[in-house]
C-alpha atoms as a PDB file:
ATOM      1  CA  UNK A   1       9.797 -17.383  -9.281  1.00  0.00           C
ATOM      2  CA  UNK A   2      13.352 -15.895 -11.016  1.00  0.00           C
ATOM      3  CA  UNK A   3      11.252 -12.302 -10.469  1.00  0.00           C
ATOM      4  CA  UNK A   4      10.871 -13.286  -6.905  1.00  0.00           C
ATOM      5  CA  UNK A   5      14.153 -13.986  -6.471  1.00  0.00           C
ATOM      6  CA  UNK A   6      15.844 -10.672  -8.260  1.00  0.00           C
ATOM      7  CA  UNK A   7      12.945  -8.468  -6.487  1.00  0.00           C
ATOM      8  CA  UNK A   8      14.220 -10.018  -3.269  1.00  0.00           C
ATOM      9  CA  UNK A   9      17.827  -9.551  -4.069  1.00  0.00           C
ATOM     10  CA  UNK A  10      17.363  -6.173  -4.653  1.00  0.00           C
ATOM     11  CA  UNK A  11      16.266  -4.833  -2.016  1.00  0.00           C
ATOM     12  CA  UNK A  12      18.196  -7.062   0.224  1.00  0.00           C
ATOM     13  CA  UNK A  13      21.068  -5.376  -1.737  1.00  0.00           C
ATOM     14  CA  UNK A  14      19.570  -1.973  -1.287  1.00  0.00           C
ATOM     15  CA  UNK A  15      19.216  -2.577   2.778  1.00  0.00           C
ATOM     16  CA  UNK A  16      22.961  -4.060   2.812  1.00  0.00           C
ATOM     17  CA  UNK A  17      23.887  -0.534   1.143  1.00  0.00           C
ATOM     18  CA  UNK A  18      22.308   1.418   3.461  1.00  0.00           C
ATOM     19  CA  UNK A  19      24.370   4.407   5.710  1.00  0.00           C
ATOM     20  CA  UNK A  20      23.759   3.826   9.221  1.00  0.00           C
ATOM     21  CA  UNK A  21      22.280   7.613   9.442  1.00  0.00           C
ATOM     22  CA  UNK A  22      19.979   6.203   6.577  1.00  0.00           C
ATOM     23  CA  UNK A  23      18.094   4.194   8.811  1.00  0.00           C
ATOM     24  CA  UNK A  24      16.916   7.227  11.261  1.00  0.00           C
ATOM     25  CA  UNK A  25      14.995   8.621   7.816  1.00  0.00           C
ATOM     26  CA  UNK A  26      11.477   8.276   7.174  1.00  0.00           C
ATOM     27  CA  UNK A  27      10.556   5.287   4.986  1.00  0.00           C
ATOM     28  CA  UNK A  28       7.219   5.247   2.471  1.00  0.00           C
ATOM     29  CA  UNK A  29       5.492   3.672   5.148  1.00  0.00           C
ATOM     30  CA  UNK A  30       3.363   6.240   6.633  1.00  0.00           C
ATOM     31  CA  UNK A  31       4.691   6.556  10.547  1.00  0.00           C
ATOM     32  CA  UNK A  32       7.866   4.108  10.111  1.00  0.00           C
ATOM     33  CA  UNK A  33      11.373   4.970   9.893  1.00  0.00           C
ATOM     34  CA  UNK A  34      13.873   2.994   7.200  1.00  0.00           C
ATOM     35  CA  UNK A  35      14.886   0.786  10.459  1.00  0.00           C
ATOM     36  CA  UNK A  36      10.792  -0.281  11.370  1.00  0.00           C
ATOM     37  CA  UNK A  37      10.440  -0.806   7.825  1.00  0.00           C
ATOM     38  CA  UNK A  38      13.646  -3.104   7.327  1.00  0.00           C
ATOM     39  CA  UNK A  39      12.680  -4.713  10.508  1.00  0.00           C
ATOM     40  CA  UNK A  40       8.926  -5.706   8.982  1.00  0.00           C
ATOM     41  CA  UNK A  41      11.335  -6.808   6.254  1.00  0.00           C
ATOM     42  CA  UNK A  42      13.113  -9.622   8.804  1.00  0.00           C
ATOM     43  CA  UNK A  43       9.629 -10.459   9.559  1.00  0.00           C
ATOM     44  CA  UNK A  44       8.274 -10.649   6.111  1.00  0.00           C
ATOM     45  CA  UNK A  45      10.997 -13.014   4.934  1.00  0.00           C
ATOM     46  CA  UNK A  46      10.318 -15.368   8.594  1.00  0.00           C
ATOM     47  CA  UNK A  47       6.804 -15.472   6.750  1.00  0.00           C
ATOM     48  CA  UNK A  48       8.118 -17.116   3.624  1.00  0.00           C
ATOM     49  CA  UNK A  49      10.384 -19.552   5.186  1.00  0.00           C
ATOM     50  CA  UNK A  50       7.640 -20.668   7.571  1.00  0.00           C
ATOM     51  CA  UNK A  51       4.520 -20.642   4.730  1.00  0.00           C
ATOM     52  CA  UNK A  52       7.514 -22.582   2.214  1.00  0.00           C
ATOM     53  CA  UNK A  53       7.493 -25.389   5.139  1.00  0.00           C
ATOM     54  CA  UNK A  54       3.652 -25.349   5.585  1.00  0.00           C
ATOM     55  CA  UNK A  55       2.311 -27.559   3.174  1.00  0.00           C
ATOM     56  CA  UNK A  56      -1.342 -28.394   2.543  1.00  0.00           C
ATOM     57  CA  UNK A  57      -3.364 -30.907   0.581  1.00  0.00           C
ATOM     58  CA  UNK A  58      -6.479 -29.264  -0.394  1.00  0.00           C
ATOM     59  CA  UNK A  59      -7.361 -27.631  -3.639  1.00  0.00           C
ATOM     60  CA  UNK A  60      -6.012 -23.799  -3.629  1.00  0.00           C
ATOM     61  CA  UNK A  61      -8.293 -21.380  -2.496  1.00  0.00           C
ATOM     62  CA  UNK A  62      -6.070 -18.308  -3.383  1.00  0.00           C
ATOM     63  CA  UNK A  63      -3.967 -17.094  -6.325  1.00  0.00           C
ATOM     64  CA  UNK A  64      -1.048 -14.226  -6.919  1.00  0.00           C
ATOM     65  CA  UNK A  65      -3.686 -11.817  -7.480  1.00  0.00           C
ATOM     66  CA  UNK A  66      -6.644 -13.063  -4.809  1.00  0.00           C
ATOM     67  CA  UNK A  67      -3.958 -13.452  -2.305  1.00  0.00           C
ATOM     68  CA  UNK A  68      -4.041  -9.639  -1.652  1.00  0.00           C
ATOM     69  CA  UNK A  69      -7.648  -7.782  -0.334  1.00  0.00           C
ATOM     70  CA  UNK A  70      -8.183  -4.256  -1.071  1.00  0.00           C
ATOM     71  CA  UNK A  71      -8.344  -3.144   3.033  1.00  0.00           C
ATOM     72  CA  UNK A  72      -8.835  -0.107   4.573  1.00  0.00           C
ATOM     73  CA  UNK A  73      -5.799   2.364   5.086  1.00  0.00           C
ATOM     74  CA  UNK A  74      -4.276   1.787   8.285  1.00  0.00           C
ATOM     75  CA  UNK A  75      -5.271   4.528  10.846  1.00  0.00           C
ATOM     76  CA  UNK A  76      -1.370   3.728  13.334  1.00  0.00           C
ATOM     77  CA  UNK A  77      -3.581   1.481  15.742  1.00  0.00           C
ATOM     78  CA  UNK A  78      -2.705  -1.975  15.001  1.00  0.00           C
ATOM     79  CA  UNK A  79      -0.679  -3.496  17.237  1.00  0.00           C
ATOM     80  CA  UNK A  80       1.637  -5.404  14.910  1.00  0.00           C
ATOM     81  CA  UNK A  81       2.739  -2.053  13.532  1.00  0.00           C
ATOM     82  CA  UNK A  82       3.490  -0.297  17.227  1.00  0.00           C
ATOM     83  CA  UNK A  83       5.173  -3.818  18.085  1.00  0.00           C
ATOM     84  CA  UNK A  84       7.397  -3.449  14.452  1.00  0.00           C
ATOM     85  CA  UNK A  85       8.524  -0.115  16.395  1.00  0.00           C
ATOM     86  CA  UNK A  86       9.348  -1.339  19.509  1.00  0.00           C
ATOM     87  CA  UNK A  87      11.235  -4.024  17.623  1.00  0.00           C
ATOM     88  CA  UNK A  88      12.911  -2.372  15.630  1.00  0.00           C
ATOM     89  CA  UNK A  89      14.084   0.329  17.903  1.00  0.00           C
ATOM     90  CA  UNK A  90      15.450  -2.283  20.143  1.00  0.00           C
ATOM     91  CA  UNK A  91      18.281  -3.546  17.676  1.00  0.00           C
ATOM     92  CA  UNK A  92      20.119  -0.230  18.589  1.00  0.00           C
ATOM     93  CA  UNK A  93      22.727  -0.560  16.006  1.00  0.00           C
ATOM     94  CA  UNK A  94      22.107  -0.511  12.639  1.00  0.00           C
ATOM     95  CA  UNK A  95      24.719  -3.614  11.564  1.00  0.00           C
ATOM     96  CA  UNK A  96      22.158  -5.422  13.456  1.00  0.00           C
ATOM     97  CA  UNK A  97      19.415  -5.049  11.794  1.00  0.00           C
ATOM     98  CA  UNK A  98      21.238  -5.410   8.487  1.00  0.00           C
ATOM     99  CA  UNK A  99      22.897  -8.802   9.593  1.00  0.00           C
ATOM    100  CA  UNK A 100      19.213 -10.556  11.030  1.00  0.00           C
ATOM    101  CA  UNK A 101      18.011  -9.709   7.166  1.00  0.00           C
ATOM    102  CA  UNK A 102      21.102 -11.017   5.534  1.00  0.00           C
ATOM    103  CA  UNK A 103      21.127 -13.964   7.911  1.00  0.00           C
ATOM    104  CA  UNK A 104      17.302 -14.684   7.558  1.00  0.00           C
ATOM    105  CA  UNK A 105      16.289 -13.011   4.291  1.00  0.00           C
ATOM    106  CA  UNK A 106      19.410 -15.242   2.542  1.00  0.00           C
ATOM    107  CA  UNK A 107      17.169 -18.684   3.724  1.00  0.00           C
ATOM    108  CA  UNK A 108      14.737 -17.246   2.798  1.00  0.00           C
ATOM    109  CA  UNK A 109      15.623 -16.492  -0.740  1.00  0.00           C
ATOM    110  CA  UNK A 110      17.107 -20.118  -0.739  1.00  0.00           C
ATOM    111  CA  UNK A 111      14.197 -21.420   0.055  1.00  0.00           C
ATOM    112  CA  UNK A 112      12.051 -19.776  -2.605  1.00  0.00           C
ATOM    113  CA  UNK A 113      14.349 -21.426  -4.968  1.00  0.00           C
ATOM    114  CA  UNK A 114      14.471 -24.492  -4.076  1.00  0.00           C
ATOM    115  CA  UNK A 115      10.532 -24.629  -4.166  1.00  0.00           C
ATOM    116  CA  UNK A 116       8.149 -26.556  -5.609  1.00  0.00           C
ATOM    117  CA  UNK A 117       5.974 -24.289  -8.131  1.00  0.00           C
ATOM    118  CA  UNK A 118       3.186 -26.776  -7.974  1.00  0.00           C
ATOM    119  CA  UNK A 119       3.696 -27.622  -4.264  1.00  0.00           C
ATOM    120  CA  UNK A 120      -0.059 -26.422  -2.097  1.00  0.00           C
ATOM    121  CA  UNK A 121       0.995 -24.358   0.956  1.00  0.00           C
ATOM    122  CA  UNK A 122      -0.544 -22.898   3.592  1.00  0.00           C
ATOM    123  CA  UNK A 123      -0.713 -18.924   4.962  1.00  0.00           C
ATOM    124  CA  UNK A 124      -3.327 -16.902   6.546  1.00  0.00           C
ATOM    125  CA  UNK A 125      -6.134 -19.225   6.292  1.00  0.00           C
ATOM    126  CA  UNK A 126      -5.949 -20.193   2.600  1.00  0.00           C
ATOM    127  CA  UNK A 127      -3.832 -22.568   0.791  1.00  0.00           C
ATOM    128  CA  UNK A 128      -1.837 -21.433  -2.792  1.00  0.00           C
ATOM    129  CA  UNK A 129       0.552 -23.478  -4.779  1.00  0.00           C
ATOM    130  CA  UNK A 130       4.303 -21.922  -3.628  1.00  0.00           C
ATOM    131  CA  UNK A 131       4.695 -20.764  -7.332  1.00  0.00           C
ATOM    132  CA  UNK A 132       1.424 -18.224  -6.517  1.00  0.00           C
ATOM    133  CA  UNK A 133       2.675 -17.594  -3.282  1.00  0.00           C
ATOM    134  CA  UNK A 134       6.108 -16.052  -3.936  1.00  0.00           C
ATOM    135  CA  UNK A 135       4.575 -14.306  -7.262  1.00  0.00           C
ATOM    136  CA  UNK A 136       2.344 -12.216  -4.315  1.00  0.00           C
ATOM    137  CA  UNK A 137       5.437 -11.627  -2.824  1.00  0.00           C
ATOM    138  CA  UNK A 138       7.018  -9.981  -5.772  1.00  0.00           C
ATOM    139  CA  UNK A 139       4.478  -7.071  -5.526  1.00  0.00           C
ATOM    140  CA  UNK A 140       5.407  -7.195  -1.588  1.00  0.00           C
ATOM    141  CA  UNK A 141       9.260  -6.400  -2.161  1.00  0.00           C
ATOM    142  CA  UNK A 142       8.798  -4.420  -5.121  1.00  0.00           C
ATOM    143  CA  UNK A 143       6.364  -1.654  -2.675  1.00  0.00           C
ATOM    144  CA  UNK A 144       8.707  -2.006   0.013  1.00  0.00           C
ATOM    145  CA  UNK A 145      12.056  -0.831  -1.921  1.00  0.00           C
ATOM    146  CA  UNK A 146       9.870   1.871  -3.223  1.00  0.00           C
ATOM    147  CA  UNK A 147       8.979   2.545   0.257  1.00  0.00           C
ATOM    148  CA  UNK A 148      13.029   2.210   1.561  1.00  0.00           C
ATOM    149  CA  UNK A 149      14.393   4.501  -0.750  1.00  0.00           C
ATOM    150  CA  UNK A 150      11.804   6.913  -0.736  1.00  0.00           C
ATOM    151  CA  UNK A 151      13.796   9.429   0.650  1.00  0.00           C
ATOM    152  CA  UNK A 152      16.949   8.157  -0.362  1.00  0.00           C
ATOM    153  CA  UNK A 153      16.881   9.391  -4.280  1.00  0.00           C
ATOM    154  CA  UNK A 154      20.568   8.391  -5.004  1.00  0.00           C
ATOM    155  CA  UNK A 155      19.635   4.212  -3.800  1.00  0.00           C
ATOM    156  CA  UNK A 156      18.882   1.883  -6.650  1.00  0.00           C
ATOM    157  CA  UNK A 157      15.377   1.202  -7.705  1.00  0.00           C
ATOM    158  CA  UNK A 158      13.538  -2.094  -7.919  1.00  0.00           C
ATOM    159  CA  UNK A 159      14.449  -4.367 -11.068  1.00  0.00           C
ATOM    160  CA  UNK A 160      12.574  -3.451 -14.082  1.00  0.00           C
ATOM    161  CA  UNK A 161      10.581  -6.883 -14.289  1.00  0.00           C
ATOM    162  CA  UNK A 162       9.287  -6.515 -10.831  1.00  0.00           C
ATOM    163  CA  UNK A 163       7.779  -3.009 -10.852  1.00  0.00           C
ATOM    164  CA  UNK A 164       6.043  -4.698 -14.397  1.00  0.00           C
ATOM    165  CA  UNK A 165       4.872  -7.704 -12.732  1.00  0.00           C
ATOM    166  CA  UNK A 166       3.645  -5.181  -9.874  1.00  0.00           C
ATOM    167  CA  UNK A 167       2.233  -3.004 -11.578  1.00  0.00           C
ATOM    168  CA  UNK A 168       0.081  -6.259 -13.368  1.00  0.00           C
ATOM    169  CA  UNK A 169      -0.700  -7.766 -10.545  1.00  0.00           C
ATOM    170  CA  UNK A 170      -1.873  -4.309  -8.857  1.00  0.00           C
ATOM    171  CA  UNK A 171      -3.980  -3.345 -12.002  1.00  0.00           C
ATOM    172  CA  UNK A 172      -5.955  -7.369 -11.637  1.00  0.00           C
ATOM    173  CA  UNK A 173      -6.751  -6.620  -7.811  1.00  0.00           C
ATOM    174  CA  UNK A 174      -8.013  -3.144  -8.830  1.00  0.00           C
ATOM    175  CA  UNK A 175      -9.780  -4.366 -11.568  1.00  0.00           C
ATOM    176  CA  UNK A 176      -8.657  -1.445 -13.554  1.00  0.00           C
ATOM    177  CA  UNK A 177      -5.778  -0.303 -15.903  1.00  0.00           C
ATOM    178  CA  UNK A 178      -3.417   2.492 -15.269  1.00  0.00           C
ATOM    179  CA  UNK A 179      -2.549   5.225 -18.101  1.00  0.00           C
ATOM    180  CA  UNK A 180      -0.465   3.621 -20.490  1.00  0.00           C
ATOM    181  CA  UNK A 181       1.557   7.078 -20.235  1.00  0.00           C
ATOM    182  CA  UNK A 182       2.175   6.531 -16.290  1.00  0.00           C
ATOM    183  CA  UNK A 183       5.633   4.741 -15.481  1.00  0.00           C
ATOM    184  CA  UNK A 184       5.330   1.515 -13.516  1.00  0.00           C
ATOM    185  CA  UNK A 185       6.284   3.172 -10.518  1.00  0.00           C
ATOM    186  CA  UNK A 186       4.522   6.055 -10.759  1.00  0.00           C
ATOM    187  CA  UNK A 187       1.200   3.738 -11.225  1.00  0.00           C
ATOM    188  CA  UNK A 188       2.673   1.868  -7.889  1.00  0.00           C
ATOM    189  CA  UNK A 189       2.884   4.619  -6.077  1.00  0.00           C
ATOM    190  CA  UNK A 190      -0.069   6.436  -7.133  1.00  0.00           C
ATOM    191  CA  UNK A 191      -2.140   3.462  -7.301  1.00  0.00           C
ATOM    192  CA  UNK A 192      -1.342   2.745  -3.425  1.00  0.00           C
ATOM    193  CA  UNK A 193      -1.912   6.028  -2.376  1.00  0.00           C
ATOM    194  CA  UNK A 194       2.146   6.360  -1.686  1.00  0.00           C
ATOM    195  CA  UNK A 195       2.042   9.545  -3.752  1.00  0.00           C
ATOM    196  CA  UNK A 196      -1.008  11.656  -4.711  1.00  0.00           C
ATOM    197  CA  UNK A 197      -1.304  12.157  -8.750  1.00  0.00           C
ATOM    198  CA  UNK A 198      -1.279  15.688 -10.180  1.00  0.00           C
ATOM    199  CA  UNK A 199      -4.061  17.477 -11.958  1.00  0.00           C
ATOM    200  CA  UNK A 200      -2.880  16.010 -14.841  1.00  0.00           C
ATOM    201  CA  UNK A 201      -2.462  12.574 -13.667  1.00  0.00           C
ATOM    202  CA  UNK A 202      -5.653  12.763 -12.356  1.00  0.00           C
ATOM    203  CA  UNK A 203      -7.080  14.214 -15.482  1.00  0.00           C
ATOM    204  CA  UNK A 204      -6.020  10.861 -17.563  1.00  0.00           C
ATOM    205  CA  UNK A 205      -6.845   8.541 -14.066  1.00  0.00           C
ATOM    206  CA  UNK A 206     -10.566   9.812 -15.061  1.00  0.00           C
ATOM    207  CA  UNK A 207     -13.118   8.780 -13.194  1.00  0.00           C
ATOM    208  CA  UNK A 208     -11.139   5.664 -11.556  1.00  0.00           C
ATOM    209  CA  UNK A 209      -9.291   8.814  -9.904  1.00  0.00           C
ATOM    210  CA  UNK A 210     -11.685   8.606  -6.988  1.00  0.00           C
ATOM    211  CA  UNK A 211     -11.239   4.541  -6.330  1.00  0.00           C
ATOM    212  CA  UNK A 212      -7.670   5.783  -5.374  1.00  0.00           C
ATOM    213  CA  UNK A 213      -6.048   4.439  -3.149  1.00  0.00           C
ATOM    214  CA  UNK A 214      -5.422   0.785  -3.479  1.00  0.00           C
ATOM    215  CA  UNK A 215      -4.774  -0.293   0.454  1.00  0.00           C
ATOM    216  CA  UNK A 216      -3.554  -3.677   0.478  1.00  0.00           C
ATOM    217  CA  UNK A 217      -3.542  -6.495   2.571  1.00  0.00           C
END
C-alpha cells in the first residue's frame, strides 16, 4: 500500500508540473492527448474512492494479479474512451483539469491510506481485500505516467519500486518473464505493446516475442 501511495504521488506530482501547452501533446495512450489521459486519471481515482467505500462480505474472488484480464487491444470504438474526449475537451483550461485531480486524486490517496488491507471490497463484479485492490492499482499509475510523459522526456519518471512491482505483477498475468537485461520500463512498455522491441530485443524476447502485446483490462 506505501507503493500505492508514492506511485500515486508521482504522477499526481508529474500532472501538477505539467505546462499548459503540455496538455495539447499526445499521451502513450494510442488516440488521447495528455488532457484525455489526465482526465481518465480524475476518473480512475473516483474509482478508488467509490470501490474503498464498497465493502463486501464474501470470500475474494480476485487478487493483484487476477484483477487484470489480458483483453483485446482497443480498436477507438468504445464509448467510454470517445466520452473521456468529450470530457476532457470540455474543461477548456488546463488549471482545471489539474485542480479536479488535485481536489479528487488527494481523497483519493487519503483514502488508500487510511484503508483496511484485510478489508473485502467490491469493483467490477468481483470482490478483493483493499490491500489487493490498490496493489492492481500500482501497475495502473505506474503505465499511465509512462503514458503522460511519453513525449515529455525532460518530466520525472515513475518511482523505482513501482515500475518493479509493475513489471512483477505484469510478468504473473503474462505468465512469462522478461529478459533479465530489459529495464523495468522498457519490459512495461514493450510488454504492453507501448513500444515495439528491436531486433535485438526481440532476439532475447524469443519465442514469447509473438504473445506480445499484453492488452490489459
Amino acid at each position: 500500500m506505501d507503493v500505492f501511495s508514492r506511485s500515486w504521488t508521482a504522477l499526481r506530482t508529474a500532472v501538477a508540473e505539467l505546462q499548459d501547452e503540455d496538455f495539447a501533446r499526445p499521451s502513450g495512450c494510442t488516440g488521447w492527448l495528455v488532457r484525455d489521459l489526465v482526465c481518465h486519471l480524475i476518473i480512475d481515482a473516483q474509482d478508488v474512492l467509490i470501490t474503498l467505500v464498497t465493502p463486501a462480505e464474501t470470500e475474494p474472488t480476485r487478487d493483484a494479479v487476477t484483477y487484470w484480464e489480458i483483453v483485446e487491444a482497443p480498436t477507438g470504438d468504445d464509448p467510454l474512451d470517445a466520452l473521456i474526449v468529450r470530457l476532457a475537451a470540455a474543461y477548456e483550461e488546463p488549471w482545471l483539469l489539474k485542480f479536479h485531480l488535485d481536489d479528487v486524486g488527494s481523497a483519493a490517496g487519503r483514502a488508500a491510506e487510511l484503508a483496511d488491507p484485510a478489508l473485502r471490497v467490491g469493483t467490477r463484479g468481483q470482490v478483493l481485500t483493499a490491500g489487493d485492490y490498490l496493489c492492481a492499482y500500482v501497475l495502473e499509475w505506474t503505465l499511465h505516467h509512462l503514458d503522460l510523459i511519453a513525449h515529455l522526456p525532460d518530466a520525472a519518471e515513475p518511482p523505482a519500486e513501482g515500475l518493479a512491482r509493475s513489471r512483477e505483477l505484469l510478468e504473473k498475468i503474462a505468465g512469462a518473464a522478461f529478459p533479465p537485461t530489459f529495464s523495468d520500463k522498457d519490459a512495461l512498455l514493450i510488454g504492453t505493446g507501448r513500444r515495439a522491441p528491436t531486433d535485438a530485443e526481440r532476439a532475447e524476447l524469443g519465442e514469447s516475442a509473438a504473445q506480445l502485446p499484453f492488452v490489459l483490462g
